[in-house]
N, C-alpha and C. Protein backbone atom coordinates (compact mmCIF):
# COMPACT_ATOMS: atom_id res chain seq x y z
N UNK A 1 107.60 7.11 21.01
CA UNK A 1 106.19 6.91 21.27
C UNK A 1 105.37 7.71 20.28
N UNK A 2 104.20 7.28 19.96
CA UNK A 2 103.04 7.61 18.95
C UNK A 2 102.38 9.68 19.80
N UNK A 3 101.48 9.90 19.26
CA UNK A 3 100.95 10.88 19.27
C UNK A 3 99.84 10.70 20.49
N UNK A 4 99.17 11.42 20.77
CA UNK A 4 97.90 11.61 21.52
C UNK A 4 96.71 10.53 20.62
N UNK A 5 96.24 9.56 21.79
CA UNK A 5 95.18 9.08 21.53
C UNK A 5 94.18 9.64 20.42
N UNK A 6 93.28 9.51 19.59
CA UNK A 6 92.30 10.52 18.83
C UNK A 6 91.13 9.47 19.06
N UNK A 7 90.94 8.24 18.59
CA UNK A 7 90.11 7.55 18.78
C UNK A 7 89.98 6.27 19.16
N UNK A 8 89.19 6.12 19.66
CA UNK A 8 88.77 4.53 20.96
C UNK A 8 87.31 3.96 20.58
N UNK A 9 87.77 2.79 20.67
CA UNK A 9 86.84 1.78 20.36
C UNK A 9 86.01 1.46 21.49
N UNK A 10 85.04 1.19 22.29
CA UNK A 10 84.85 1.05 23.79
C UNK A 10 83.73 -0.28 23.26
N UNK A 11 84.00 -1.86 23.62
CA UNK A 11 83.22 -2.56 23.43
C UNK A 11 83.18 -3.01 25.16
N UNK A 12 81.69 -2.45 25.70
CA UNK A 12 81.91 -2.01 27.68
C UNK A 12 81.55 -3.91 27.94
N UNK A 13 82.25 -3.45 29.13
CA UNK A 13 82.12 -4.93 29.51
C UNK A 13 81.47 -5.36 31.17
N UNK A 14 82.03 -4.32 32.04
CA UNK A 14 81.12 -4.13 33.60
C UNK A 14 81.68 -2.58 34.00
N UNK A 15 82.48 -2.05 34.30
CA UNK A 15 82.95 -1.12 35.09
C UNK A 15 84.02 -0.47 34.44
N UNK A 16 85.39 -1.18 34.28
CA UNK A 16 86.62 -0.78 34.15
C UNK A 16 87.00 0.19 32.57
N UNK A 17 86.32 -0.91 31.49
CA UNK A 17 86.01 -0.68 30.08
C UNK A 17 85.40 1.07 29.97
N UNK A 18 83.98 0.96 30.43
CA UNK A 18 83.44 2.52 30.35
C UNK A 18 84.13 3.65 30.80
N UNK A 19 84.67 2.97 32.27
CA UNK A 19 85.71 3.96 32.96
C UNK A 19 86.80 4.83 32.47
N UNK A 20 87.67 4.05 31.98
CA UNK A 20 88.39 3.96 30.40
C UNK A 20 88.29 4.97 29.48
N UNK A 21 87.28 4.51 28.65
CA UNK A 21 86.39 5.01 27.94
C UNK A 21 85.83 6.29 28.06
N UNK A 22 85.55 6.61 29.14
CA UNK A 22 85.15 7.55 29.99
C UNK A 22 86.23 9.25 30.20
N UNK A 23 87.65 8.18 30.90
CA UNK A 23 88.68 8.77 30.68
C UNK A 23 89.03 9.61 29.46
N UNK A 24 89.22 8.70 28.78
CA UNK A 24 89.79 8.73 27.23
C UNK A 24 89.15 9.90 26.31
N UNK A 25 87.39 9.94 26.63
CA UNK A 25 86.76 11.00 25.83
C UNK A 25 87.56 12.46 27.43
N UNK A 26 87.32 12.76 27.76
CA UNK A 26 87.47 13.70 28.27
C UNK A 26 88.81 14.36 28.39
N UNK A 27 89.96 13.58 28.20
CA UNK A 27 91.29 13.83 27.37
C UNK A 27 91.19 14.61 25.88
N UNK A 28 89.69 14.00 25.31
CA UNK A 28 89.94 14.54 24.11
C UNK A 28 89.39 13.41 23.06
N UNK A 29 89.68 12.33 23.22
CA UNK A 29 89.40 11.17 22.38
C UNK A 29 88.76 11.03 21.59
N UNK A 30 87.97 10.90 20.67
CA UNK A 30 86.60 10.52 19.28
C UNK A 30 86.50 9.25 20.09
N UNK A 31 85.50 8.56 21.10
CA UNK A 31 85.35 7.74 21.95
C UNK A 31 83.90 6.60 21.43
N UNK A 32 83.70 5.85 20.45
CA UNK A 32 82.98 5.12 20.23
C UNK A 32 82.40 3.70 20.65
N UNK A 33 81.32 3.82 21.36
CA UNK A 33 80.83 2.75 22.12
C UNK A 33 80.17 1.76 21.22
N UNK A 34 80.20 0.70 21.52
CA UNK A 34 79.58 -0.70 20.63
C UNK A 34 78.64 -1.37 21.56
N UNK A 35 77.70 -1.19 21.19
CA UNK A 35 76.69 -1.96 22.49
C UNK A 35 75.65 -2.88 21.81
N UNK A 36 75.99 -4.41 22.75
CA UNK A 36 75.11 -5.35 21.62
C UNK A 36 73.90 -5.37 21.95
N UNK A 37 73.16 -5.65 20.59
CA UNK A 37 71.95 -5.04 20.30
C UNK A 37 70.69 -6.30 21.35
N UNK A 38 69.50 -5.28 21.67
CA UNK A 38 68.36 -5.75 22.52
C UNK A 38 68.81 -5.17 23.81
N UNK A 39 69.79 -5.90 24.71
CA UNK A 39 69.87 -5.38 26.19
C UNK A 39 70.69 -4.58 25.91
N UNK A 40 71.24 -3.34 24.92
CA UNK A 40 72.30 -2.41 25.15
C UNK A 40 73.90 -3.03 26.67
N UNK A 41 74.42 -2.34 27.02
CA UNK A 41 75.80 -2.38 27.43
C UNK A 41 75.58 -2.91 28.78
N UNK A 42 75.91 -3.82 29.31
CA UNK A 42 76.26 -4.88 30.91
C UNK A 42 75.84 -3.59 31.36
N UNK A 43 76.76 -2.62 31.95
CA UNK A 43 76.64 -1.14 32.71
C UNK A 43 75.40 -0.53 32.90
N UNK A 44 74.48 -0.65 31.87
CA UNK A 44 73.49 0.04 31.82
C UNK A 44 72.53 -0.13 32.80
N UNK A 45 72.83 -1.18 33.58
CA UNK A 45 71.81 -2.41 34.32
C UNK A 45 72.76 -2.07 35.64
N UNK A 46 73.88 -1.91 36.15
CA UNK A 46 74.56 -1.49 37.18
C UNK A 46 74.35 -0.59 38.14
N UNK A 47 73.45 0.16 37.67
CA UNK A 47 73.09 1.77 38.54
C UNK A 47 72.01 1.33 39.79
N UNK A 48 72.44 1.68 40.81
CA UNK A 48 71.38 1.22 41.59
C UNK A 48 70.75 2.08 42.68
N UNK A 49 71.14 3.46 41.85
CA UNK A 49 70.30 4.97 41.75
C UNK A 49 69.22 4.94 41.05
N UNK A 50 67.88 5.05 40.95
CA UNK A 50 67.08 4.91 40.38
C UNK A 50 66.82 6.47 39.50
N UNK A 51 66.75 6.71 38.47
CA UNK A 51 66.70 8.07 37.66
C UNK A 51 65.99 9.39 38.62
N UNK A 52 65.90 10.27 38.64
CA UNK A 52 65.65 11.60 39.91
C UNK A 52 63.95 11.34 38.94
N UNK A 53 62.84 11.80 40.34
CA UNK A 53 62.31 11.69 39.96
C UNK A 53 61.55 12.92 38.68
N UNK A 54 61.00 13.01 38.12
CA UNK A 54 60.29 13.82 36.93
C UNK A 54 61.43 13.50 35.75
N UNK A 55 63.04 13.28 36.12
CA UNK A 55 63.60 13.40 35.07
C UNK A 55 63.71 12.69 33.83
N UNK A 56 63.74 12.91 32.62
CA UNK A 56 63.71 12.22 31.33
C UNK A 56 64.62 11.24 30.97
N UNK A 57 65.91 11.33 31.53
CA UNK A 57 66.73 10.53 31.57
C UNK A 57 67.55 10.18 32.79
N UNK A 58 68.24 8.79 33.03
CA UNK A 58 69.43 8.47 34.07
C UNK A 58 70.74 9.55 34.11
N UNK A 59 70.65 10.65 34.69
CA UNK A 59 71.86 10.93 34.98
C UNK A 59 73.12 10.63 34.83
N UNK A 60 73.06 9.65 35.43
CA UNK A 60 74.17 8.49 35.86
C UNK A 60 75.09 7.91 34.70
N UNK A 61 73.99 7.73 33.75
CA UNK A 61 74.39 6.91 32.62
C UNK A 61 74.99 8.65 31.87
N UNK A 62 74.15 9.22 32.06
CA UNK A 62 74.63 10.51 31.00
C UNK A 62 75.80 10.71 31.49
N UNK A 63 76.19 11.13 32.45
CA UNK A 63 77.42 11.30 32.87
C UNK A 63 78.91 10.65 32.94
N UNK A 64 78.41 8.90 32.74
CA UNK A 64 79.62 8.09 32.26
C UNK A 64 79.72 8.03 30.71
N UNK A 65 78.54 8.25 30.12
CA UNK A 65 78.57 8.28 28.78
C UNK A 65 79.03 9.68 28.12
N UNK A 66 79.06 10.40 28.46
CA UNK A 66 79.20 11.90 28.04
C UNK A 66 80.47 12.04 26.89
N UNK A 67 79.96 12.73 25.61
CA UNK A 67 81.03 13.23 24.68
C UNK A 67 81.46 11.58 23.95
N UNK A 68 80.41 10.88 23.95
CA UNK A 68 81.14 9.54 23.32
C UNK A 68 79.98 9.02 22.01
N UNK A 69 79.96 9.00 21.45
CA UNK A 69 78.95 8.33 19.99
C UNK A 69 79.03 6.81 20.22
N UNK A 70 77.93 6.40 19.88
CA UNK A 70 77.56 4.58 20.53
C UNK A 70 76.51 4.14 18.79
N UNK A 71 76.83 3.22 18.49
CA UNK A 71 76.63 2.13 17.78
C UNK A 71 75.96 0.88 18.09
N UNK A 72 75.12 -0.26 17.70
CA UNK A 72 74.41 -1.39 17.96
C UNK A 72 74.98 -2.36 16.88
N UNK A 73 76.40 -3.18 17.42
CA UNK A 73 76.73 -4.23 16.33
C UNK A 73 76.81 -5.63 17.13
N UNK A 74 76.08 -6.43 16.43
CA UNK A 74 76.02 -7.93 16.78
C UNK A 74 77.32 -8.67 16.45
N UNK A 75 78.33 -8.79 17.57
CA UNK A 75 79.91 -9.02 17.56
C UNK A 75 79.81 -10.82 17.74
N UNK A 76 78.92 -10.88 17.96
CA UNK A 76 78.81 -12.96 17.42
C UNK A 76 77.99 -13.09 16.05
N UNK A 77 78.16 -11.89 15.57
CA UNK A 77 77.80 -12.44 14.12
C UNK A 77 78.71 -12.04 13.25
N UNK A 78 78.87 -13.19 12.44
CA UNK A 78 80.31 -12.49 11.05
C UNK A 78 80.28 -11.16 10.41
N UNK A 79 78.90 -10.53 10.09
CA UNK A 79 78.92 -9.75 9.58
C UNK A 79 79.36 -9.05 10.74
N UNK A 80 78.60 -8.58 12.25
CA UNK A 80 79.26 -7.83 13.07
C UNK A 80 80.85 -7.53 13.01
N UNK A 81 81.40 -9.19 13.17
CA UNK A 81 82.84 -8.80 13.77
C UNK A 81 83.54 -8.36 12.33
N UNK A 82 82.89 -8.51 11.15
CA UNK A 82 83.48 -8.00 9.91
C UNK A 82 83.56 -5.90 10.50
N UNK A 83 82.57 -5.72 10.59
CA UNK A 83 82.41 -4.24 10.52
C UNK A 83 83.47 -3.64 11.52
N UNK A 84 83.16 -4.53 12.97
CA UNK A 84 84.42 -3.74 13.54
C UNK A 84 85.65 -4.16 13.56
């Protein structure tokens, strides 16, 4: 068998994908999210905690997202699926 994971691709899809993803950075991973561009990632729209109030950002999302670097590539376009 290969070495320890280092880096992950995360193109999220509802739940399982981020989860994953999620996992994977906190093992350690270089964990890179792809989120297509205008409505950002399915997930993002899932929370049905509404952000605390005064705060600047969703929690929620910070917390599944945490320790991961995210990208905006259009994966139905050639050039997209060229890049990744």
């Amino acid at each position: 068998m290969g070495g320890p994971c280092r880096t992950a691709t995360d193109v999220p899809s509802s739940v399982a994908g981020p989860a994953a993803a999620t996992i994977l950075s906190d093992c350690g991973a270089d964990v890179i999210q792809i989120e297509p561009p205008g409505t950002g990632a399915p997930q993002r729209h899932l929370s049905s905690a509404p952000p605390t109030p005064g705060a600047q950002a969703d929690y929620g999302r910070h917390l599944a997202h945490r320790d991961m670097r995210g990208t905006v590539i259009d994966l139905k376009s050639p050039a997209g699926t060229e890049v990744l």
